[in-house]
PDB file of N, CA and C in Angstrom:
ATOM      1  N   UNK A   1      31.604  33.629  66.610  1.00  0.00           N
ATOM      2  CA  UNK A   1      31.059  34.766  65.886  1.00  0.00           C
ATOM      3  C   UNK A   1      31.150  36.060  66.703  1.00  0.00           C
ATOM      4  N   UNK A   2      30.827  35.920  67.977  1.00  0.00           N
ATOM      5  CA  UNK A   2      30.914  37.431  68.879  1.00  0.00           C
ATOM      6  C   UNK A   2      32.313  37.916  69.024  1.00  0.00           C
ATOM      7  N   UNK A   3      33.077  38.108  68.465  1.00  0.00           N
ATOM      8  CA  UNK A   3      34.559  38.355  68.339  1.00  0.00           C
ATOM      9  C   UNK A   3      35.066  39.331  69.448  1.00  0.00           C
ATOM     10  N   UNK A   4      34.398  40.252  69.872  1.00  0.00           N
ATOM     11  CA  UNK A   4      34.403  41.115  71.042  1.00  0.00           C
ATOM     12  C   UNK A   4      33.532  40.744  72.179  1.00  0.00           C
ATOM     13  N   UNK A   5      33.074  39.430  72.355  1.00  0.00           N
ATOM     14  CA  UNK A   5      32.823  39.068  73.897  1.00  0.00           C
ATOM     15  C   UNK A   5      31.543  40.168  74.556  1.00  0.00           C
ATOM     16  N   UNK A   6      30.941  40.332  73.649  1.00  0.00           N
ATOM     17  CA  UNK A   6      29.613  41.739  74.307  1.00  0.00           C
ATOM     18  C   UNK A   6      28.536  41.195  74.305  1.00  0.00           C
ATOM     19  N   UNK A   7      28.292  39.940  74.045  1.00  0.00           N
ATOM     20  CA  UNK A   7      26.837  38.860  74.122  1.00  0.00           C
ATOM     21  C   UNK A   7      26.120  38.727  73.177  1.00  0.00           C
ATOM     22  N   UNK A   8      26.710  39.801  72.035  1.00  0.00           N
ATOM     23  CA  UNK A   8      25.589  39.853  70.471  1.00  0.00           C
ATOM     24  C   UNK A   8      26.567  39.790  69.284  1.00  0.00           C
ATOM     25  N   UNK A   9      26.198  39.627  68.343  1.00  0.00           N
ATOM     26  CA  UNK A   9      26.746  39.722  66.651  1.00  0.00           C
ATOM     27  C   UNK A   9      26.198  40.872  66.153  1.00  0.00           C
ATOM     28  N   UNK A  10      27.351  41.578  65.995  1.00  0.00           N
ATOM     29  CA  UNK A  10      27.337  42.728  65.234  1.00  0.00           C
ATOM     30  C   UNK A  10      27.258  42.510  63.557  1.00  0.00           C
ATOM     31  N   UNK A  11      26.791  43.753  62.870  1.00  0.00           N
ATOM     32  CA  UNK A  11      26.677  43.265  61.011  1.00  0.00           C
ATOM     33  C   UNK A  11      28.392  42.762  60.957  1.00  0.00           C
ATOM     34  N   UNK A  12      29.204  43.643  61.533  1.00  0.00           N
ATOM     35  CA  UNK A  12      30.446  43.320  61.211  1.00  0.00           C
ATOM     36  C   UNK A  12      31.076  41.802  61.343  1.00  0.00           C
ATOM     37  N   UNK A  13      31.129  41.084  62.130  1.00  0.00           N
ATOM     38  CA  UNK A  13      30.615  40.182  62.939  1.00  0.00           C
ATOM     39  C   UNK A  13      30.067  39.082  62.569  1.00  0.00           C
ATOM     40  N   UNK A  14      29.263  39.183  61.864  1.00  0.00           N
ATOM     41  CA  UNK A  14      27.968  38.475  61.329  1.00  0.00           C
ATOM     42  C   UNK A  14      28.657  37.749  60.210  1.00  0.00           C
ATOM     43  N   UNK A  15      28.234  36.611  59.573  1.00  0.00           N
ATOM     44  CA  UNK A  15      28.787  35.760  58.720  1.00  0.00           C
ATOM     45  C   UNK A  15      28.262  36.313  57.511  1.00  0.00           C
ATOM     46  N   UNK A  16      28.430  35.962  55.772  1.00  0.00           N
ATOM     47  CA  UNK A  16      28.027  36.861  55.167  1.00  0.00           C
ATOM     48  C   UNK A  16      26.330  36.230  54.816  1.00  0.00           C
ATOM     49  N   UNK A  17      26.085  34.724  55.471  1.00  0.00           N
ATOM     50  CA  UNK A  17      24.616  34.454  55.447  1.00  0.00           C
ATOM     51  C   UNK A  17      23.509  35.189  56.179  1.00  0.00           C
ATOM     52  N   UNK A  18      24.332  35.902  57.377  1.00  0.00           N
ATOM     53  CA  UNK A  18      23.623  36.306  58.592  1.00  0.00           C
ATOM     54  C   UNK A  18      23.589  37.698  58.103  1.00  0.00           C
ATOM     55  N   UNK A  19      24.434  38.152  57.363  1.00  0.00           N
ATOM     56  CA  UNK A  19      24.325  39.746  56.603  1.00  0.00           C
ATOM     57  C   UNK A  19      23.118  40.003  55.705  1.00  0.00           C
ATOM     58  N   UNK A  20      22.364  39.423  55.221  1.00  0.00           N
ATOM     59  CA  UNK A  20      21.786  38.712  54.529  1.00  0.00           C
ATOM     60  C   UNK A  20      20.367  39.216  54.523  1.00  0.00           C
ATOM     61  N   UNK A  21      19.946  38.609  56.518  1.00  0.00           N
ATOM     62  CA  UNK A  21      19.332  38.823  56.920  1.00  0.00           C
ATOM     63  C   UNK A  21      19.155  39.682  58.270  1.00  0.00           C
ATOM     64  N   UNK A  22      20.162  40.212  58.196  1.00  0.00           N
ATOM     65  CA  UNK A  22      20.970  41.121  59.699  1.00  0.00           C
ATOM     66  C   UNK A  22      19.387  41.898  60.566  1.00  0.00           C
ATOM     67  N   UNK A  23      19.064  42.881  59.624  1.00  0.00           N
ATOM     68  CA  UNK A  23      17.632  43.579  60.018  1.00  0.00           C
ATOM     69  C   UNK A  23      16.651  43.129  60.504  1.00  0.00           C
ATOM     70  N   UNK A  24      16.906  42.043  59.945  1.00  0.00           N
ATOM     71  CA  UNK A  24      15.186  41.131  60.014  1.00  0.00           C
ATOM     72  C   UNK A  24      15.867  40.190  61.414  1.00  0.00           C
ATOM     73  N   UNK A  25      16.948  39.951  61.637  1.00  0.00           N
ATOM     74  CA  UNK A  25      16.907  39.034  63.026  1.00  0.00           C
ATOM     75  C   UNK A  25      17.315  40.283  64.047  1.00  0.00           C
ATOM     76  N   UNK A  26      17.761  41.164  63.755  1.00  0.00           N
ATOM     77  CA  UNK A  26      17.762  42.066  65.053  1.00  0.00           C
ATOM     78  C   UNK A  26      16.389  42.822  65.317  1.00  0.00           C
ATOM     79  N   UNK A  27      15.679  42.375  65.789  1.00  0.00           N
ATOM     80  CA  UNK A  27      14.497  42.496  66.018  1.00  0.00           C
ATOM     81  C   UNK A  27      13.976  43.391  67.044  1.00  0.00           C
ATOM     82  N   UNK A  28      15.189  44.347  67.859  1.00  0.00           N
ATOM     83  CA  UNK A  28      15.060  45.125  68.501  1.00  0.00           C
ATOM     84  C   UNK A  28      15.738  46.437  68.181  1.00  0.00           C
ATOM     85  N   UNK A  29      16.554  46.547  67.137  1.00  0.00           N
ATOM     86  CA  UNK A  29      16.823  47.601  66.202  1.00  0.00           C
ATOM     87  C   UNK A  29      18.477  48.399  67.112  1.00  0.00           C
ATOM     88  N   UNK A  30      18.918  47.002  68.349  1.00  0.00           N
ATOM     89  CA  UNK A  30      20.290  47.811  68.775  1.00  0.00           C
ATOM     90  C   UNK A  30      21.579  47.583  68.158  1.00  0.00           C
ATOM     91  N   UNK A  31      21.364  46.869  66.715  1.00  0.00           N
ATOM     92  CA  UNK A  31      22.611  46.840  66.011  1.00  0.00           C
ATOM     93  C   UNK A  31      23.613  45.435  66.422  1.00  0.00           C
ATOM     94  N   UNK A  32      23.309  44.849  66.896  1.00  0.00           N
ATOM     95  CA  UNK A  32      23.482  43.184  67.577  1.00  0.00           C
ATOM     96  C   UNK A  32      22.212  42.655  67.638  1.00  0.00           C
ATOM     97  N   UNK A  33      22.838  41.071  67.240  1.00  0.00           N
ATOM     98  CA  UNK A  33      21.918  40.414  67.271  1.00  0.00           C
ATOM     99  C   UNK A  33      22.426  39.273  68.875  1.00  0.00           C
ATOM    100  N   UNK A  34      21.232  38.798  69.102  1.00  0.00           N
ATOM    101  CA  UNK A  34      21.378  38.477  70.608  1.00  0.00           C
ATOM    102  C   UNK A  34      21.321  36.893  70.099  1.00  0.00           C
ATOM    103  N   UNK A  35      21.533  35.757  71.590  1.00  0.00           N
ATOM    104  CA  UNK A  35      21.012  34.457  71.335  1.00  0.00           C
ATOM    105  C   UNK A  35      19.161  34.591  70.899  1.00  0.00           C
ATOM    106  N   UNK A  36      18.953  35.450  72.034  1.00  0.00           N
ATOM    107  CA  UNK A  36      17.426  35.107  71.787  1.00  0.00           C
ATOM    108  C   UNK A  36      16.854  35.265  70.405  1.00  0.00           C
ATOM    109  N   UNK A  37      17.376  36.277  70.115  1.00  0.00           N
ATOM    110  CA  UNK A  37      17.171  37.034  68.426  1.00  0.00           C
ATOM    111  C   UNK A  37      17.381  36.271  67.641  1.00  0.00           C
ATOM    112  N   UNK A  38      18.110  35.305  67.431  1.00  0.00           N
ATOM    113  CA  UNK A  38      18.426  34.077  66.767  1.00  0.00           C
ATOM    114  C   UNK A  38      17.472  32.958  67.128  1.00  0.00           C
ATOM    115  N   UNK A  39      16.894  32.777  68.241  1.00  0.00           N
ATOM    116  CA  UNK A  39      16.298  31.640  68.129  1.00  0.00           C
ATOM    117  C   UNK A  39      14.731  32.118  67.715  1.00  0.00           C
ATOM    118  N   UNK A  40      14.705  33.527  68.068  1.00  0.00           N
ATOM    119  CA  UNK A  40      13.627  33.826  67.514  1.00  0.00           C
ATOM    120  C   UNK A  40      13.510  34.008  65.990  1.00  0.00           C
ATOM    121  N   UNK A  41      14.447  34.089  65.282  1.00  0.00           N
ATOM    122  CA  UNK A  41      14.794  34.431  63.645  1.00  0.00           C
ATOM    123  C   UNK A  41      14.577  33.326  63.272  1.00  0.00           C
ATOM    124  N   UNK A  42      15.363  32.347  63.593  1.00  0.00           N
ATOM    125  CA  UNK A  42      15.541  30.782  62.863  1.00  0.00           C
ATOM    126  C   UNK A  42      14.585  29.580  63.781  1.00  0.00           C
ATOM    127  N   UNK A  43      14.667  30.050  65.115  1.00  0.00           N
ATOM    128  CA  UNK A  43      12.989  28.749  65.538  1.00  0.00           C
ATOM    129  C   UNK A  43      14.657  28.101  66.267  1.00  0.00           C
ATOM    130  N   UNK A  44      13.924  27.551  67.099  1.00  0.00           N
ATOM    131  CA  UNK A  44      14.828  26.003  67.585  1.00  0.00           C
ATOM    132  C   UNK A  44      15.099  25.163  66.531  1.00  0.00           C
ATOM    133  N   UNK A  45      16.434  24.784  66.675  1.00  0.00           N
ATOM    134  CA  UNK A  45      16.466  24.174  65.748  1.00  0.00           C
ATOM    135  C   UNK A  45      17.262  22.851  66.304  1.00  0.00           C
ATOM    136  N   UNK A  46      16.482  22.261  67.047  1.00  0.00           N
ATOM    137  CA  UNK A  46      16.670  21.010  67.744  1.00  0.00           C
ATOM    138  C   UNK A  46      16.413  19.704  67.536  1.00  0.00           C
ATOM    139  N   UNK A  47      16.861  18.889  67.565  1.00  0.00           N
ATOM    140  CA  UNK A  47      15.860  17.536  67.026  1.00  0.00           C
ATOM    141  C   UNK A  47      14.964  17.164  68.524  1.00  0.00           C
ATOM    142  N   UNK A  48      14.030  16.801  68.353  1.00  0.00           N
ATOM    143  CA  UNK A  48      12.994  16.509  69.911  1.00  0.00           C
ATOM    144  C   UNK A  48      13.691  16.149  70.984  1.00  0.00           C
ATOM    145  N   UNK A  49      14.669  15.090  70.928  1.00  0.00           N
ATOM    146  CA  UNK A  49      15.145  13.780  72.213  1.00  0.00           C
ATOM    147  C   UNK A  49      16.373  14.968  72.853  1.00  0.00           C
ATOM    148  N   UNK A  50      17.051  16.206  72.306  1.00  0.00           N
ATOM    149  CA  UNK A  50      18.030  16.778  72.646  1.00  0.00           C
ATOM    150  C   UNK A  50      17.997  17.512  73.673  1.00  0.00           C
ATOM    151  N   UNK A  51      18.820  17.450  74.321  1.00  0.00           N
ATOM    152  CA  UNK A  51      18.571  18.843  75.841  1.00  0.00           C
ATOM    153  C   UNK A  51      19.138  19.441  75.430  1.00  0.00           C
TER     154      UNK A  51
END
């Protein structure tokens, strides 16, 4: 998804599910969305036993 290698997803970037909700997971308003921003948007999404 980061197509330019800069550490975030841009709207451009962004899949058209993640467009969706682009605003609401960039949660710091710099126009990329980060890993953290994602795990903070969607939660872990891990099953328990996984590292």
């Amino acid at each position: 998804m980061d197509r330019n290698g800069d550490g975030g997803i841009s709207e451009e970037e962004a899949p058209a599910r993640m467009k969706e909700n682009f605003k609401r997971l960039d949660r710091n308003g710099d126009g990329k969305i980060t890993r953290e921003e994602l795990r903070e948007g969607f939660g872990q999404r891990r099953p328990p036993n996984a590292p």
